[in-house]
Protein backbone atom coordinates (compact mmCIF):
# COMPACT_ATOMS: atom_id res chain seq x y z
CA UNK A 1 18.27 -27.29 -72.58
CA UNK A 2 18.63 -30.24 -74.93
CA UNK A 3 15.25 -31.62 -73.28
CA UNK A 4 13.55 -28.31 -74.04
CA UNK A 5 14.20 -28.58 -77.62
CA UNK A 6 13.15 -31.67 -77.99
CA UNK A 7 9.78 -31.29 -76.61
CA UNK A 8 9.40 -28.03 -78.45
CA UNK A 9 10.35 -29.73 -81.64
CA UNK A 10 7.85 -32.48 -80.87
CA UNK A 11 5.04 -29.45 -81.01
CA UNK A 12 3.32 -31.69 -77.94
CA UNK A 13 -0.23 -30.61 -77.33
CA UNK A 14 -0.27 -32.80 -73.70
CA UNK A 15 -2.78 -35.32 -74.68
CA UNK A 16 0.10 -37.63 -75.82
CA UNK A 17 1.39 -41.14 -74.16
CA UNK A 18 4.90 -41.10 -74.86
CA UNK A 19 7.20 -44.36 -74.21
CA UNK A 20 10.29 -43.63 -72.79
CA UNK A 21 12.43 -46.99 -73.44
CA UNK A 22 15.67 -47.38 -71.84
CA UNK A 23 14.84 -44.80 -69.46
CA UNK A 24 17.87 -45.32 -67.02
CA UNK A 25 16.26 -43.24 -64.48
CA UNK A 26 13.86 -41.52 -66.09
CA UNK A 27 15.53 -37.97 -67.03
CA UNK A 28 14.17 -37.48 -70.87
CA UNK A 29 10.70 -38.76 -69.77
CA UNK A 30 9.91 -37.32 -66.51
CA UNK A 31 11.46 -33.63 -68.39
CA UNK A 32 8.59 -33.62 -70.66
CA UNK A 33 5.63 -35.39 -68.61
CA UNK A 34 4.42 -31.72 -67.60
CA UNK A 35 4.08 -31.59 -71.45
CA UNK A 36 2.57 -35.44 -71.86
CA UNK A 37 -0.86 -36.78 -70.96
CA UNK A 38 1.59 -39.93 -69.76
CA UNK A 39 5.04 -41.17 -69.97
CA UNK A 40 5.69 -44.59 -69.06
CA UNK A 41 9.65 -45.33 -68.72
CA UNK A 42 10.75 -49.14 -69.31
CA UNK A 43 14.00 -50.15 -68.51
CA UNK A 44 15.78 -53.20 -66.93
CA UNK A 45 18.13 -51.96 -64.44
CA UNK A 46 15.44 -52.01 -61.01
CA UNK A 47 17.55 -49.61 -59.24
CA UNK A 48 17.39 -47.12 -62.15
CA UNK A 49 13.54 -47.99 -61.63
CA UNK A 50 13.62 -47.21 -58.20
CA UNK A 51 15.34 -44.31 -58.55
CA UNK A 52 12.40 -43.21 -61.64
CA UNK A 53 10.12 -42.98 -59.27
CA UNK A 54 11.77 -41.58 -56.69
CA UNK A 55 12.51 -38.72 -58.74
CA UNK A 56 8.84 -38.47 -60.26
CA UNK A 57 7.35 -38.43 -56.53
CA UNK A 58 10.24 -36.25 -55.05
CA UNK A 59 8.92 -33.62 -57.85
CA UNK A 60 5.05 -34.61 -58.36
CA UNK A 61 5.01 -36.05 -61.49
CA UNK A 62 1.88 -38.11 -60.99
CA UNK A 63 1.64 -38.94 -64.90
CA UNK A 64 5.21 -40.75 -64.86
CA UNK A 65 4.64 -44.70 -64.79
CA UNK A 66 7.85 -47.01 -64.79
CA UNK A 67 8.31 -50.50 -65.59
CA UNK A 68 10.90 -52.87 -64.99
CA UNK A 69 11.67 -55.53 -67.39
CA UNK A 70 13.08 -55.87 -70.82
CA UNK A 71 11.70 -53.50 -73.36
CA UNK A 72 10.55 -56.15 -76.02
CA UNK A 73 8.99 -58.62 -73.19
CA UNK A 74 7.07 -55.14 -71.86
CA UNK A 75 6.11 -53.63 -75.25
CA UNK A 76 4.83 -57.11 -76.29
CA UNK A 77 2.58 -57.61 -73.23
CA UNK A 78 1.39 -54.32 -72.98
CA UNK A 79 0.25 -54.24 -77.03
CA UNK A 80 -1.82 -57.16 -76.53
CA UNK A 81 -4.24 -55.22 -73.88
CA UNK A 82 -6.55 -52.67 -75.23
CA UNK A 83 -6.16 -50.17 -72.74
CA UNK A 84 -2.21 -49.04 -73.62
């Protein structure tokens, strides 16, 4: 219910890339990818990564990307490309 809030409260029009850091295993962001052009969850644990995706396949999220690593090494790689 919380998650439902939130993305109503966000007033998402599903053209939106939203960064889901510290995912754990992916629970806020893969709740509101139906509502998201993308999510992409970072987070260092791999088996919460693992898990991410698991969940995300298990329910056909196709838009739901995670990333392992360390949110500040990802975030600082990814702004230096031109297609994030």
């Amino acid at each position: 219910m919380l998650y439902d809030i939130a993305v109503d409260f966000a007033d998402m029009k599903g053209n939106e890339i939203v960064l889901d850091l510290y995912t754990g295993i992916g629970s806020i962001g893969l709740s509101i990818s139906k509502n998201a052009k993308k999510v992409i969850g970072i987070e260092v644990v791999p088996e919460a990564i693992i898990d991410a995706k698991l969940i995300a396949k298990l329910n056909s999220l196709p838009n739901a990307e995670f990333l392992v690593g360390d949110v500040k090494d990802i975030l600082d790689d990814s702004f230096k490309k031109p297609d994030i």
